[in-house]
N, C-alpha and C. Protein backbone atom coordinates (compact mmCIF):
# COMPACT_ATOMS: atom_id res chain seq x y z
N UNK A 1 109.85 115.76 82.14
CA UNK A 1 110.34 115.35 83.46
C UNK A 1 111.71 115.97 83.69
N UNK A 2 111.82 116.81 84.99
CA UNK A 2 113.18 117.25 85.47
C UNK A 2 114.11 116.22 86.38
N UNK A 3 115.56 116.19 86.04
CA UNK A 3 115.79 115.29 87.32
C UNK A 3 116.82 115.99 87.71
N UNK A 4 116.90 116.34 88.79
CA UNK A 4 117.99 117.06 89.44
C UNK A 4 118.91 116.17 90.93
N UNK A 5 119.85 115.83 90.52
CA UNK A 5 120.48 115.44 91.71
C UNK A 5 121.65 116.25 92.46
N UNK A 6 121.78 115.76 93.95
CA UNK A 6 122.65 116.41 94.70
C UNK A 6 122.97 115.69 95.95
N UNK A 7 124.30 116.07 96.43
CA UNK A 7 124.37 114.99 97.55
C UNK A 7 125.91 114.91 97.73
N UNK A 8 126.57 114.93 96.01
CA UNK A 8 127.77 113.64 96.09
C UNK A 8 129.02 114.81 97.24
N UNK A 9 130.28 114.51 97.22
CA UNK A 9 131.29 114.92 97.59
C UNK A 9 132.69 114.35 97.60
N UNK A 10 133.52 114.50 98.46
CA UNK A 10 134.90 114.01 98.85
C UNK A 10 134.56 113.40 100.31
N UNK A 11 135.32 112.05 100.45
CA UNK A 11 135.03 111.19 101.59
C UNK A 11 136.01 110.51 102.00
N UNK A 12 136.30 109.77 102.93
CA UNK A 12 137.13 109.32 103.41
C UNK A 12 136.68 107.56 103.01
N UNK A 13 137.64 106.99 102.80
CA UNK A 13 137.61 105.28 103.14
C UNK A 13 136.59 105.09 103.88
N UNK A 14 135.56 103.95 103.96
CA UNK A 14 134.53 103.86 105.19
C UNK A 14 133.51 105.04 105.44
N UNK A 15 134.14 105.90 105.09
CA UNK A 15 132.65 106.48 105.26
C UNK A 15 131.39 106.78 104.32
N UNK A 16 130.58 107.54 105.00
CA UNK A 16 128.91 107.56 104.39
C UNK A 16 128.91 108.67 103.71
N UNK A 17 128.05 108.95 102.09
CA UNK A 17 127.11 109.53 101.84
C UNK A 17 125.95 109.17 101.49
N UNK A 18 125.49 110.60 101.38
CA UNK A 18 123.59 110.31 100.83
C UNK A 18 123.25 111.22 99.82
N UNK A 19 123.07 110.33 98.74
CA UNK A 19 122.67 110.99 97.57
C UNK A 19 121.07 111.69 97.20
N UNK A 20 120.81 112.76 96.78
CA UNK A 20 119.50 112.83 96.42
C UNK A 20 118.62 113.34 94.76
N UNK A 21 117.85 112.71 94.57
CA UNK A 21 117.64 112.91 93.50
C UNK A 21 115.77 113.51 93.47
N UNK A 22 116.07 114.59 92.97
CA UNK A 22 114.20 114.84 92.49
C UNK A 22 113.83 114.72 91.25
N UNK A 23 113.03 114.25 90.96
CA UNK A 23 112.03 114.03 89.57
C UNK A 23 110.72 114.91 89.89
N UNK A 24 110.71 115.28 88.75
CA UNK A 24 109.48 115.87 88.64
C UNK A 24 108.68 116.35 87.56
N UNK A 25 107.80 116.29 87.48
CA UNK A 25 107.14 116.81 85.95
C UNK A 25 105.32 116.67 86.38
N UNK A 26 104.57 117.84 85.05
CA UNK A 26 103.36 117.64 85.88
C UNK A 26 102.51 116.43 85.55
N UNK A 27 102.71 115.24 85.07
CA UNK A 27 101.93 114.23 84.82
C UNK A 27 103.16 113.14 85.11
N UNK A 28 103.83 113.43 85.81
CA UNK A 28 104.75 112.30 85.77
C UNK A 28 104.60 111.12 86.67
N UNK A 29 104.43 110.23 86.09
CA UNK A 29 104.28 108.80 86.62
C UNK A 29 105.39 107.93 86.41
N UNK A 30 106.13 107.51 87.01
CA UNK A 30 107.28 106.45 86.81
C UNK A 30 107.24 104.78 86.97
N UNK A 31 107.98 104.12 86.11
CA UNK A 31 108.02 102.57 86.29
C UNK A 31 108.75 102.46 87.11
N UNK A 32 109.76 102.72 87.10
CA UNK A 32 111.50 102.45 88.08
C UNK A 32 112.42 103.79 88.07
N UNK A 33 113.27 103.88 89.33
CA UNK A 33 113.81 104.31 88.94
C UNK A 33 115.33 104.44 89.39
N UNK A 34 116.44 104.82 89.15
CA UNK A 34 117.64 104.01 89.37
C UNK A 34 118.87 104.97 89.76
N UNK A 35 119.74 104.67 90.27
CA UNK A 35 121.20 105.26 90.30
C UNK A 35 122.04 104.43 89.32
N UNK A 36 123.14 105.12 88.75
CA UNK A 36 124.13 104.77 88.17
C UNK A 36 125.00 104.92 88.40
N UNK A 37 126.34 104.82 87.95
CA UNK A 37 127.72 105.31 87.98
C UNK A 37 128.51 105.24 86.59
N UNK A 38 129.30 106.34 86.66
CA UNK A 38 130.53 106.74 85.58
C UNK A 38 132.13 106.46 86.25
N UNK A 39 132.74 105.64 86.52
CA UNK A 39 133.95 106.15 86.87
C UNK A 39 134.92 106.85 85.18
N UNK A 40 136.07 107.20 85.60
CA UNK A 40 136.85 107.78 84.04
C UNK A 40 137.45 106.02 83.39
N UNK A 41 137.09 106.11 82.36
CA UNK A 41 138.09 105.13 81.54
C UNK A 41 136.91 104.36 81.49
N UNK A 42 135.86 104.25 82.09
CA UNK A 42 134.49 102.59 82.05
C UNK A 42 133.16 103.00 81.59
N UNK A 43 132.46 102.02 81.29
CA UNK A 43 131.32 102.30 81.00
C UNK A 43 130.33 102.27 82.23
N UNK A 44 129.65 103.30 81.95
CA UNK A 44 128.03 103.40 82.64
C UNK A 44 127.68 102.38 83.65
N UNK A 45 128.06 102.28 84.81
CA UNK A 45 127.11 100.78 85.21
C UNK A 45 125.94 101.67 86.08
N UNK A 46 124.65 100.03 86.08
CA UNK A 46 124.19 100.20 87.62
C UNK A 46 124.15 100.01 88.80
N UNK A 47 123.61 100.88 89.52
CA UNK A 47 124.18 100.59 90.59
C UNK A 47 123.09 100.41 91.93
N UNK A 48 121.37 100.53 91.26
CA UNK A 48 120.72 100.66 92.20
C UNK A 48 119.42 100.89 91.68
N UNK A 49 118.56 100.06 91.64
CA UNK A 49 117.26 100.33 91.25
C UNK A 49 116.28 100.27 92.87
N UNK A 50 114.80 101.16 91.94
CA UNK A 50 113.83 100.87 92.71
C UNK A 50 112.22 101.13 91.51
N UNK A 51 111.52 99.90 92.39
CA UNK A 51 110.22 99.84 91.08
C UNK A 51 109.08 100.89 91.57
N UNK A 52 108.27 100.81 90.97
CA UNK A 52 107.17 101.92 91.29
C UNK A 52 106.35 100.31 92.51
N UNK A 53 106.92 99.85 92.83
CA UNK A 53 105.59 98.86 93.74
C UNK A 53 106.54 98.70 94.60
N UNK A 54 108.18 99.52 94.95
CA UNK A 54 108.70 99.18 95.98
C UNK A 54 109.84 98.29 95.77
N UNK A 55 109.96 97.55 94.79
CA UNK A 55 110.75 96.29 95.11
C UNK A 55 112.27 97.14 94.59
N UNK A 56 113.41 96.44 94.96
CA UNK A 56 114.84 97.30 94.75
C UNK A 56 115.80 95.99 94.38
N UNK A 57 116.60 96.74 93.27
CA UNK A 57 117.84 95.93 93.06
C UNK A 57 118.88 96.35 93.12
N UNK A 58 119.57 95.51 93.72
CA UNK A 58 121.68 96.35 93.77
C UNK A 58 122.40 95.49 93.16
N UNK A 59 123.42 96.12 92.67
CA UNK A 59 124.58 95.68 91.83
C UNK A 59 125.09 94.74 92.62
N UNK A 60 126.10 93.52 92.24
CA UNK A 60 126.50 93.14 93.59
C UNK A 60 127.72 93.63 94.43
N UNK A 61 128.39 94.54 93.86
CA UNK A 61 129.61 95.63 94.36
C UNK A 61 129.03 95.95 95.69
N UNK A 62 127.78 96.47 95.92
CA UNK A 62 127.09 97.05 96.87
C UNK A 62 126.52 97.39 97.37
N UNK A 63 125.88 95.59 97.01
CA UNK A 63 124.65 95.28 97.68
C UNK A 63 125.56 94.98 99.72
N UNK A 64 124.57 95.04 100.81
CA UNK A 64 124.72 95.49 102.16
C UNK A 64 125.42 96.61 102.52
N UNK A 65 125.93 97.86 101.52
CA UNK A 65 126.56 98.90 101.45
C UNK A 65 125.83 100.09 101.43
N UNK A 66 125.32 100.14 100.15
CA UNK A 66 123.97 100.94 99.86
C UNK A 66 122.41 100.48 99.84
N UNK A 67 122.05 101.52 100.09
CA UNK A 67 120.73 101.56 99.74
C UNK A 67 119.52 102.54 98.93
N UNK A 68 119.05 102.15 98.34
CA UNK A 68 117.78 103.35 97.32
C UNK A 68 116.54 103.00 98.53
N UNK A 69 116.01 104.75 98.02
CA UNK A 69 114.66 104.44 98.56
C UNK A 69 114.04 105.69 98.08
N UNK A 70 113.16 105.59 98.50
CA UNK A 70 112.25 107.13 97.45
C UNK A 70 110.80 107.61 98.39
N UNK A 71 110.57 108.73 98.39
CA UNK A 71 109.12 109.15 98.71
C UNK A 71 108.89 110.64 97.94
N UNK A 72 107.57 110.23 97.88
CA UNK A 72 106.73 111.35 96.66
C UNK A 72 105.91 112.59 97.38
N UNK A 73 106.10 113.56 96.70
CA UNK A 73 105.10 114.68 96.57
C UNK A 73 104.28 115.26 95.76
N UNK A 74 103.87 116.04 95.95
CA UNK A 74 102.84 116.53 94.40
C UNK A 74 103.80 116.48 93.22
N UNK A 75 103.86 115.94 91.89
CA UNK A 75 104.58 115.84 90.72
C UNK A 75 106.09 115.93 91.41
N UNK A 76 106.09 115.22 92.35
CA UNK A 76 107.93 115.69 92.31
C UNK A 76 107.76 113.78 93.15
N UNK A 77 109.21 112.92 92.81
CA UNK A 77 109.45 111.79 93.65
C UNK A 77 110.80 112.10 93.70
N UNK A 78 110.86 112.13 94.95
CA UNK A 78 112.61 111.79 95.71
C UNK A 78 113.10 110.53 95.74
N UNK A 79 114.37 110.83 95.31
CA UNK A 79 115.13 109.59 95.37
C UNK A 79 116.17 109.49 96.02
N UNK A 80 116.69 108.90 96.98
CA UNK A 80 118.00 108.53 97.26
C UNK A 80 118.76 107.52 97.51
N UNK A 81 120.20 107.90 98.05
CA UNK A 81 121.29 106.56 97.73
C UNK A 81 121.66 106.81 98.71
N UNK A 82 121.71 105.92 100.14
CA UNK A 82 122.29 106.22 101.08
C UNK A 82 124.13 105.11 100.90
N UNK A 83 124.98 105.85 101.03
CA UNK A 83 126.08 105.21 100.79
C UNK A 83 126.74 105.01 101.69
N UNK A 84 127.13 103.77 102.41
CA UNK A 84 128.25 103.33 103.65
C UNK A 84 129.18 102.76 103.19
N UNK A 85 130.16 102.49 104.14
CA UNK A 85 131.60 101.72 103.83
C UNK A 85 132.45 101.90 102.51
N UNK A 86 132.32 103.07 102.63
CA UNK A 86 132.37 103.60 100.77
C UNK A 86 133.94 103.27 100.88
N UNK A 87 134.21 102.76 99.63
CA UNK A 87 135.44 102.29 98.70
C UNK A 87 136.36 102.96 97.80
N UNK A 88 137.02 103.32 97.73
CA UNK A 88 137.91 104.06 96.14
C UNK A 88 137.41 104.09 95.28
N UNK A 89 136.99 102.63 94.95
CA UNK A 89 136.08 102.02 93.84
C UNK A 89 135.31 102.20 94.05
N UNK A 90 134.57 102.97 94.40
CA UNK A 90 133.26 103.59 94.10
C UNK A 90 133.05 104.79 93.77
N UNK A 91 134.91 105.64 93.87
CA UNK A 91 134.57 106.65 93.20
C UNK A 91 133.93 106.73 91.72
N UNK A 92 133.15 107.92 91.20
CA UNK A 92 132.54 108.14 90.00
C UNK A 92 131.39 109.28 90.30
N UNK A 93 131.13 109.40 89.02
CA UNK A 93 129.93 110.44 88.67
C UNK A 93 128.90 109.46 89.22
N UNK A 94 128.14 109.73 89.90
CA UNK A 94 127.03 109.09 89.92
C UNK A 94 125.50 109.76 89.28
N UNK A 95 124.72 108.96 88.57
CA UNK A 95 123.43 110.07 87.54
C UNK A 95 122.08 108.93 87.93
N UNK A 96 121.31 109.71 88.50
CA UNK A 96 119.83 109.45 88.45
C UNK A 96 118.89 109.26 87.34
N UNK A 97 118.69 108.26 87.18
CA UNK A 97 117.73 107.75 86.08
C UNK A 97 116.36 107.29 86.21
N UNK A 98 115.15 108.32 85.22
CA UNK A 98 113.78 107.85 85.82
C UNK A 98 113.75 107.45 84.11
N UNK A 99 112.61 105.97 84.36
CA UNK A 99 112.07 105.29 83.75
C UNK A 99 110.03 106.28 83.84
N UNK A 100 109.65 106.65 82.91
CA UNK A 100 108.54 106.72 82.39
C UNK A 100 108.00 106.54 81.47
N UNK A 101 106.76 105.79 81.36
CA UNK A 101 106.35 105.33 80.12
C UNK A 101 107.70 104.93 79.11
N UNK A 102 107.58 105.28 77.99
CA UNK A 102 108.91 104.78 76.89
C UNK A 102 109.86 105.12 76.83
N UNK A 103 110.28 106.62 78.10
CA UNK A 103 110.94 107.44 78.38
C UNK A 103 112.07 107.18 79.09
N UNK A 104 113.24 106.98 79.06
CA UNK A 104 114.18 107.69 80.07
C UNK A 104 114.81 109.12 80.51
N UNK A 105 114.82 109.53 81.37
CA UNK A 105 115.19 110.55 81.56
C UNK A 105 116.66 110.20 82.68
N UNK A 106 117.30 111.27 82.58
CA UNK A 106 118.82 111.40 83.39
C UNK A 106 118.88 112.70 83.86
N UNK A 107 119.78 112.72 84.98
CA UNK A 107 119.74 113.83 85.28
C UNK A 107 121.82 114.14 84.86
N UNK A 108 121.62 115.02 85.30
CA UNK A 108 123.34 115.75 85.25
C UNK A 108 124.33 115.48 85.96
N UNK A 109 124.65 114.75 87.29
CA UNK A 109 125.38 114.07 87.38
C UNK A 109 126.29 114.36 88.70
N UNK A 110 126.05 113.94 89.66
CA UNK A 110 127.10 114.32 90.70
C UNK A 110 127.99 113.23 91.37
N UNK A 111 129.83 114.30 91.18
CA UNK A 111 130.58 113.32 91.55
C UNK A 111 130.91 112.69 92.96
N UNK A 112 131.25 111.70 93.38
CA UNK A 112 131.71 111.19 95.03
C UNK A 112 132.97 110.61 94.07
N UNK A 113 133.88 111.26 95.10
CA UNK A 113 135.18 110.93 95.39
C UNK A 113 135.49 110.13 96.78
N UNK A 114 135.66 109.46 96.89
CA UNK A 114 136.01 108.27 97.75
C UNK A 114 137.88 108.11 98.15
N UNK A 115 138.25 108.84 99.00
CA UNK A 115 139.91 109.36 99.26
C UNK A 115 140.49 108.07 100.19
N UNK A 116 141.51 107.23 100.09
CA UNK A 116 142.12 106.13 100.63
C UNK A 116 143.33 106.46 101.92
């Protein structure tokens, strides 16, 4: 399974991005699958799931802020993070994570900078 994301940038206080993430592989079937975050100095959190039947969870930082959502193509599922009212604190690396079978996979990592 490949995961490639793209999206992040430099932003202003309040404003929006939209993150995107592809998965893909040729038998790939997924359980869940998720956004994260890195800021410098912290550990790993999450920040955003979604299940293979639809259902979604948010951190509570930003939950009514963001949102995940996903749609599929032949061996490839898109993922994204639509991001509003964005915060300082929310700058970080943000990394796409697919759940398959016993598998996790990650992708490489793109940063949003969030400017005050």
């Amino acid at each position: 399974v490949q995961v490639v994301e793209s999206g992040g940038g430099l932003v202003q206080s309040g404003g929006s991005l939209r993150l995107s993430c592809a998965a893909s592989g040729s038998t790939f079937v997924f359980n869940s699958m998720g956004w994260y975050r890195q800021a410098p100095g912290k550990q790993r959190e999450l920040v955003a799931t979604i299940f293979s039947g639809g259902r979604t969870n948010y951190a509570d930082s930003v939950k009514g802020r963001f949102s995940i959502s996903r749609d599929n193509a032949k061996n490839t599922v898109n993922l994204y993070l639509q991001m509003s009212s964005l915060k300082p604190e929310d700058t970080a690396v943000y990394y796409c994570s697919v759940a398959s079978g016993a598998s996790l996979y990650w992708g490489q990592g793109t940063q949003v900078t969030v400017s005050s």
